[in-house]
Protein backbone atom coordinates (compact mmCIF):
# COMPACT_ATOMS: atom_id res chain seq x y z
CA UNK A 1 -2.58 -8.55 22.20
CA UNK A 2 1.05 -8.22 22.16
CA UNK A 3 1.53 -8.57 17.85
CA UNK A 4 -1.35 -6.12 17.65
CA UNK A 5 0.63 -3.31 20.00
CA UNK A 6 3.98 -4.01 17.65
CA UNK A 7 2.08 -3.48 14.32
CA UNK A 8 0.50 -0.35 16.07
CA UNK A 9 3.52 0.93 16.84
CA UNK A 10 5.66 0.27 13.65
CA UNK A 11 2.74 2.09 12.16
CA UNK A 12 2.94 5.01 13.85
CA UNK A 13 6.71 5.15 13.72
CA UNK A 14 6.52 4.70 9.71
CA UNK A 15 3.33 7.31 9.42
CA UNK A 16 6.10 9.84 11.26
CA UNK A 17 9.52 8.97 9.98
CA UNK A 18 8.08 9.17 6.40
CA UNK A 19 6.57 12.44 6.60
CA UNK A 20 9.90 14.23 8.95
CA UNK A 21 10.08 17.48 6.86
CA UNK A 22 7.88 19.46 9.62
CA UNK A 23 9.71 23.16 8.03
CA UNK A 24 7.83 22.47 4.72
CA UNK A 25 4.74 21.88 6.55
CA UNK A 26 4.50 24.79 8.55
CA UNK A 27 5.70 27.10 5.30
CA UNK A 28 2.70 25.20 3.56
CA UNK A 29 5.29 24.32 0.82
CA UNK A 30 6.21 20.26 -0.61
CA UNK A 31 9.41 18.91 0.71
CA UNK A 32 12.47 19.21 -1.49
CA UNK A 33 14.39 16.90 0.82
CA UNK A 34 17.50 15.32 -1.08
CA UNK A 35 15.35 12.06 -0.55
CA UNK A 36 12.92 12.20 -2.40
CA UNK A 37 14.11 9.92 -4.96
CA UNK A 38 14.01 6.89 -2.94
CA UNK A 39 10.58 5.10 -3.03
CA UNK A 40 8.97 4.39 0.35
CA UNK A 41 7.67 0.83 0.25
CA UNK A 42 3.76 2.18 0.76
CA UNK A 43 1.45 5.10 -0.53
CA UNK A 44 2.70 8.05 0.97
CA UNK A 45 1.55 11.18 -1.03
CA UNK A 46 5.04 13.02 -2.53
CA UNK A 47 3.36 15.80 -2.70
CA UNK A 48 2.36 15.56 1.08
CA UNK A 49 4.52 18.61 2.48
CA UNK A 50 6.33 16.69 5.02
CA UNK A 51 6.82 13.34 2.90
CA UNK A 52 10.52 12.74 2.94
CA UNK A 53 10.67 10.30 0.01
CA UNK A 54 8.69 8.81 -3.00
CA UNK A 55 5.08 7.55 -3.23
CA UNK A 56 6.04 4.00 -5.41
CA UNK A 57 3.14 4.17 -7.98
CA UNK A 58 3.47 8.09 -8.56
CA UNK A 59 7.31 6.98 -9.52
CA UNK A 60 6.23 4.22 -11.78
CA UNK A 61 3.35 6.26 -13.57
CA UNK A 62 5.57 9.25 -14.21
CA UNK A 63 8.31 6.98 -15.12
CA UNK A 64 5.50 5.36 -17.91
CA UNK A 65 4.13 8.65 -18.73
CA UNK A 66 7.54 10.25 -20.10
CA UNK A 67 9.30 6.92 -21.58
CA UNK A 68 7.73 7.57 -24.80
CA UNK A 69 9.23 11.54 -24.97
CA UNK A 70 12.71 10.40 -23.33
CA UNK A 71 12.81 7.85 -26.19
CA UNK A 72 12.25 10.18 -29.10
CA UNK A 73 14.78 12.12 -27.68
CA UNK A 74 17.47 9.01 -27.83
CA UNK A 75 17.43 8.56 -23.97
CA UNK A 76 17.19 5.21 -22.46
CA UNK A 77 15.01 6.06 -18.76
CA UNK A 78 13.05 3.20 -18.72
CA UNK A 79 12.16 3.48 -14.98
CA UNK A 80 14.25 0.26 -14.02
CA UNK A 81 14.70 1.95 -10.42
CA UNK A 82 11.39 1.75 -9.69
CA UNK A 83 10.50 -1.53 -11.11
CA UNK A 84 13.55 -2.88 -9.32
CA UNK A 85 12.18 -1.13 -6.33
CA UNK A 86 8.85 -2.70 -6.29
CA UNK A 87 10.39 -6.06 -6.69
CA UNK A 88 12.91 -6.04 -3.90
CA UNK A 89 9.98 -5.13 -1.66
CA UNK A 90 7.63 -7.65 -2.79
CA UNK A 91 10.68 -10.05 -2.95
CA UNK A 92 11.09 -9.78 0.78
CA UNK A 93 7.57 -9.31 2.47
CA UNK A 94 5.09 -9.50 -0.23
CA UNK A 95 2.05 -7.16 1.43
CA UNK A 96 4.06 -7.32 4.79
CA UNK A 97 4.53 -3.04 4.49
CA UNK A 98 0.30 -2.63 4.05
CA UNK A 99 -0.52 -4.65 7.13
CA UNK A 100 2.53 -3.12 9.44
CA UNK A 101 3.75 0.30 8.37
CA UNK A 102 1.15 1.89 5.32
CA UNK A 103 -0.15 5.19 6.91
CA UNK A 104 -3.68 4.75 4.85
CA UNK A 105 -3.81 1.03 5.65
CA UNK A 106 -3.42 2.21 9.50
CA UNK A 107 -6.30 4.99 9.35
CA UNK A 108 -8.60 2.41 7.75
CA UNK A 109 -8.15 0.65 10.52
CA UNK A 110 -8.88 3.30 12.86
CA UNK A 111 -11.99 4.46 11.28
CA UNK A 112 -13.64 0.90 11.29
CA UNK A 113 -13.73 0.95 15.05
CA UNK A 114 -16.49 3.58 14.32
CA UNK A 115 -19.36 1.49 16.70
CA UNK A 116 -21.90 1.33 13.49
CA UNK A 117 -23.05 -1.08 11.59
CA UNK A 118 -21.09 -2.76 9.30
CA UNK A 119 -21.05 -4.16 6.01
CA UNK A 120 -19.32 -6.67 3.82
CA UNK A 121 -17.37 -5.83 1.10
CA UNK A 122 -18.65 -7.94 -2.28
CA UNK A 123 -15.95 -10.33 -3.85
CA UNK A 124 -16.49 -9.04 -7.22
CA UNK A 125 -14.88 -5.65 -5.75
CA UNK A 126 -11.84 -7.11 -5.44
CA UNK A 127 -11.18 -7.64 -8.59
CA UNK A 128 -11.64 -4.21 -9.49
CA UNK A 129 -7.79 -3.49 -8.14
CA UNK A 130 -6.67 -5.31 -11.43
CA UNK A 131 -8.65 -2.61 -13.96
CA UNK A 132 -7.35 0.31 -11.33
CA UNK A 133 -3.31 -0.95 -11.48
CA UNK A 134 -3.71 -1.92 -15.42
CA UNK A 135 -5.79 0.88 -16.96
CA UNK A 136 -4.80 3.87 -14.72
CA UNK A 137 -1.52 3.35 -13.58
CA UNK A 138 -0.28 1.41 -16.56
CA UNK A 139 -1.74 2.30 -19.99
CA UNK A 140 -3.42 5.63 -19.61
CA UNK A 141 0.40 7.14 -18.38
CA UNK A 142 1.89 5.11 -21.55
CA UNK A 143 -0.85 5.42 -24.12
CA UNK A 144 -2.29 8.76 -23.68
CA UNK A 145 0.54 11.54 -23.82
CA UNK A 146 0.70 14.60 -25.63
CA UNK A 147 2.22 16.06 -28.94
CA UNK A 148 6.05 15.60 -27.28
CA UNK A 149 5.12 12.33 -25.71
CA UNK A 150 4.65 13.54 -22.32
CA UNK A 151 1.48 11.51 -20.59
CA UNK A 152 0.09 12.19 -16.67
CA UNK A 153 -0.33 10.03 -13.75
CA UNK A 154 -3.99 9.60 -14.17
CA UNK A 155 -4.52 7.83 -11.06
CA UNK A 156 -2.63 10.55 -8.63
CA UNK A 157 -4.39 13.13 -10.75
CA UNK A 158 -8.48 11.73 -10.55
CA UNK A 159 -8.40 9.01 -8.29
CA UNK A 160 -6.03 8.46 -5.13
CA UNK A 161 -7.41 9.41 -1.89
CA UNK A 162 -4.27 8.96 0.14
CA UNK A 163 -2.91 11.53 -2.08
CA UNK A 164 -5.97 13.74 -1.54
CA UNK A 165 -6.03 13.47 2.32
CA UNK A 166 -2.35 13.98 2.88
CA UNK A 167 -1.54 16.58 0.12
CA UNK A 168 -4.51 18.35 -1.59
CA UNK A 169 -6.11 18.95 1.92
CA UNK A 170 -3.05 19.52 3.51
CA UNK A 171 -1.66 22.17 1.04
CA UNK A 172 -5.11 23.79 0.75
CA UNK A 173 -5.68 24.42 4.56
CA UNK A 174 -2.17 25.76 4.95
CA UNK A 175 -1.43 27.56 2.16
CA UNK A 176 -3.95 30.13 1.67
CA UNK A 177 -2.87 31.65 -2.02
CA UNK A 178 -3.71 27.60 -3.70
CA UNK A 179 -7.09 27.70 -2.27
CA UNK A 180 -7.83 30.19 -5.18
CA UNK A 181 -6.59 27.67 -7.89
CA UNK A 182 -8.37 24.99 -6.70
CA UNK A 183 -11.54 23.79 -8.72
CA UNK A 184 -13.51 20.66 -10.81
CA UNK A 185 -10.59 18.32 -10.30
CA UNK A 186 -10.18 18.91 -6.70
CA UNK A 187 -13.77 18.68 -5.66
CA UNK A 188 -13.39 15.50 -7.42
CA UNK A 189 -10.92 13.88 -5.35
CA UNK A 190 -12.39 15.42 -1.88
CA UNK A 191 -15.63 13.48 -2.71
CA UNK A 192 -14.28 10.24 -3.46
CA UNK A 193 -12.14 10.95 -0.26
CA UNK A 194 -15.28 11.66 1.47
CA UNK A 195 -16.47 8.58 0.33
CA UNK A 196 -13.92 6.20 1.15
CA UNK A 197 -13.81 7.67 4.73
CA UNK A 198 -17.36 6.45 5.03
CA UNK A 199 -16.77 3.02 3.55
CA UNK A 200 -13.98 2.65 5.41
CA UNK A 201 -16.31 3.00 8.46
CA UNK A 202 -18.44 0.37 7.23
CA UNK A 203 -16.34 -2.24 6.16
CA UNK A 204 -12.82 -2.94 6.59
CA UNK A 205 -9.88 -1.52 4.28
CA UNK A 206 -12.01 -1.24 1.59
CA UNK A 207 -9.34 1.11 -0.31
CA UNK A 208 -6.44 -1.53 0.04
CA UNK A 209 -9.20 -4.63 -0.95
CA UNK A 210 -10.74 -2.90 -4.01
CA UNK A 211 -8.72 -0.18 -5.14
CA UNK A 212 -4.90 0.20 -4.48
CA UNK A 213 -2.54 -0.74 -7.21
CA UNK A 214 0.43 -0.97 -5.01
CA UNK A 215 -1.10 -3.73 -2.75
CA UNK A 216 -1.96 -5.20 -6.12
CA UNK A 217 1.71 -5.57 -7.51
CA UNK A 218 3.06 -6.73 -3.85
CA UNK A 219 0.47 -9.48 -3.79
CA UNK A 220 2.07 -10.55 -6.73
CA UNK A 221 4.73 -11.24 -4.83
CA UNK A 222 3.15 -13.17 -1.85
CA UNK A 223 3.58 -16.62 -3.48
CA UNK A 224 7.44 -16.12 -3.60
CA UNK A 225 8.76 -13.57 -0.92
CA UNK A 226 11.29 -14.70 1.32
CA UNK A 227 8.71 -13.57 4.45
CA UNK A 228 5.71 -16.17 4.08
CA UNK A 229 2.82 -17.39 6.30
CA UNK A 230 1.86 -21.54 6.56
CA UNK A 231 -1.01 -23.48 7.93
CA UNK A 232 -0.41 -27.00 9.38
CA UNK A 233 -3.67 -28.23 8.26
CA UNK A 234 -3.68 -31.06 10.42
CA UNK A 235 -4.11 -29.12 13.51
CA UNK A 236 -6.56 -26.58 11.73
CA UNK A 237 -9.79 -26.98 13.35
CA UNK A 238 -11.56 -24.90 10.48
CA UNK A 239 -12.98 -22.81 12.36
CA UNK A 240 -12.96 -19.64 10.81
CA UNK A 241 -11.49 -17.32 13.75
CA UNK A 242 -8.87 -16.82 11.32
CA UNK A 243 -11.48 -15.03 8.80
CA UNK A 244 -13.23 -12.97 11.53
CA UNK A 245 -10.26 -11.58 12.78
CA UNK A 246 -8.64 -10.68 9.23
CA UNK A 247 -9.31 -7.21 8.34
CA UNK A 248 -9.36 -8.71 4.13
CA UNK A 249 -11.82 -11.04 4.86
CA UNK A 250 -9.84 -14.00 3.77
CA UNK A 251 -10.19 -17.71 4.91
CA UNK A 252 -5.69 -17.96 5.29
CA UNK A 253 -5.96 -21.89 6.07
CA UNK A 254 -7.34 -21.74 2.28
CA UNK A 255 -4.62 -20.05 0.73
CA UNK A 256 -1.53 -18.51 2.53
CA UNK A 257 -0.29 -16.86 0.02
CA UNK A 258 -3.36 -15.34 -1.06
CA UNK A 259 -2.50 -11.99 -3.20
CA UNK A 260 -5.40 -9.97 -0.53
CA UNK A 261 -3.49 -11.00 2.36
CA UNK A 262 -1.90 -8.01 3.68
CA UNK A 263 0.18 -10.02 6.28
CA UNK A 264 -1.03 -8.35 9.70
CA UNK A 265 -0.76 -11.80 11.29
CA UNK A 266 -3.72 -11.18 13.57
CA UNK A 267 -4.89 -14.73 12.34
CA UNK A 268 -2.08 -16.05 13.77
CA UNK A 269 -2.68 -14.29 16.86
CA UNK A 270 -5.88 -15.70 17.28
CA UNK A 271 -5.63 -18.95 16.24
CA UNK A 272 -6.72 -21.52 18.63
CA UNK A 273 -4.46 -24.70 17.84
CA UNK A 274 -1.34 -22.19 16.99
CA UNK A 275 -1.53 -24.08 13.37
CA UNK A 276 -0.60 -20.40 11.88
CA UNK A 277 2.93 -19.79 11.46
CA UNK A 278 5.22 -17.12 9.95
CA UNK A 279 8.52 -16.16 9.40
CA UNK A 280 11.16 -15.43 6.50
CA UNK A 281 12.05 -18.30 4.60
CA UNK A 282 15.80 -17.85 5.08
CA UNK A 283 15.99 -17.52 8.52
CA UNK A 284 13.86 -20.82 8.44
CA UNK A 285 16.06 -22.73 6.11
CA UNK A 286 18.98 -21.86 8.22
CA UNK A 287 17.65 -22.75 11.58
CA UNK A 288 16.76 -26.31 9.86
CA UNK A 289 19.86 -26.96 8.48
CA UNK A 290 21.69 -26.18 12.13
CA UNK A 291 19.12 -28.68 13.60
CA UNK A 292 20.12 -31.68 11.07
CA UNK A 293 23.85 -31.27 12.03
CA UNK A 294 25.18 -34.41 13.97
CA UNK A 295 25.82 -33.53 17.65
CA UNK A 296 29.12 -34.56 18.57
């Protein structure tokens, strides 16, 4: 299927041109590359040696977690570059970056083609990304800080398992002198990485459907980005191809803009009638207004 050999590729080409410092890598060491202030529009571990810019939510929470100590000391950082980051994505493509170029969306993909049986993913689950994005990425950085007002990003530090796989593991089989620092905390995180690796087996992108809080805020935006999906229900046959072939597990004729859709467009692809279409709205709105100009 020719969509499903582009997304491959643009994943593969982001999972490589976001991770480019190989030096740091090799010297077991994190990247100091002057990019790293720019936010990358998916999860992509900062501390990952070779990451070449900014994991989005480990901006936001450590731009939360010291607002309250920059304040007392009469300085304005309010993390507006993040916010404003997060919005211009979502703006755009909504979820388009998890379905075509997120690393950990793309290895969740990979592991489900383990030939085992598989399982479906309860709908009460998915709700359970709200409680992640509000509790741990939100008020736990703000709320709970220290005597200067200094908090942590609580879910980098107990829960993320993209962090885990492409930074704690990473560091600690290349870097021989951490492996002695390691303990509770990072047994922790290897287990729930452990775990997620099986799930991930059994059903599909159960990390990005129940847990991530950055696919959380960029479904937010999937009601209003300029990059949107439609269903001409007329010609929808209702079928349900669309549903077995989405790796959310979401009926798209019902909703397009569903907040779970990760925009992968493999409903599209294999939608009988060809009643699925996509596109950005302003490339849409200018075509139409070229085609309602009087020929001379």
């Amino acid at each position: 299927m020719a969509r499903l050999r582009k997304r491959r590729l643009t994943q593969i080409l982001a999972a490589i041109g976001f991770n480019l410092d190989l030096p740091s890598l090799l010297k077991g060491q994190i990247s100091q590359a002057k990019t790293k202030g720019i936010c990358v529009p998916v999860l992509n571990c900062y501390s990952c040696p070779a990451a070449i810019g900014a994991c989005p939510i480990g901006s936001l929470q450590n731009s939360l977690n010291s607002l309250r100590y920059n304040l007392n000391l009469g300085q304005k950082k309010l993390g507006l570059y993040v916010v404003g980051s997060l919005g211009l994505v979502g703006v755009i493509g909504g979820r388009l970056p998890c379905g075509w170029i997120c690393p950990f969306g793309w290895l969740q993909e990979l592991i489900y083609k383990i030939p085992i049986q598989k399982l479906k993913i309860p709908a009460c689950l998915t709700y359970l990304r709200y409680a992640v994005l509000l509790i741990l990425v939100i008020l736990l950085p703000l709320l709970l800080v220290d005597s200067l007002g200094l908090g942590s990003p609580w879910f980098c530090k107990l829960v993320c398992p993209a962090g885990t796989l492409e930074a704690g593991v990473v560091l600690a089989l290349i870097n021989p002198g951490l492996r002695s620092q390691l303990g509770f905390l990072f047994a922790w995180k290897v287990s729930l990485l452990v775990l997620f690796l099986v799930w991930m087996a059994l059903s599909q992108r159960p990390f990005c459907r129940t847990i991530c809080p950055l696919g959380t805020i960029l479904g937010f935006f999937n009601r209003i980005s300029a990059f949107e999906i439609k269903v001409d229900l007329d010609n929808c046959l209702v079928c349900n191809a669309c549903q077995r072939a989405c790796p959310v597990d979401i009926k798209i004729y019902e909703n397009p803009a569903s907040s779970q859709c990760v925009r992968c467009l493999q409903c599209q692809e294999i939608c009988p009638t060809g009643c699925i279409t996509s596109g950005f709205w302003l490339g849409r709105k200018a075509d139409e207004r070229k085609t309602d100009q009087p020929t001379a």
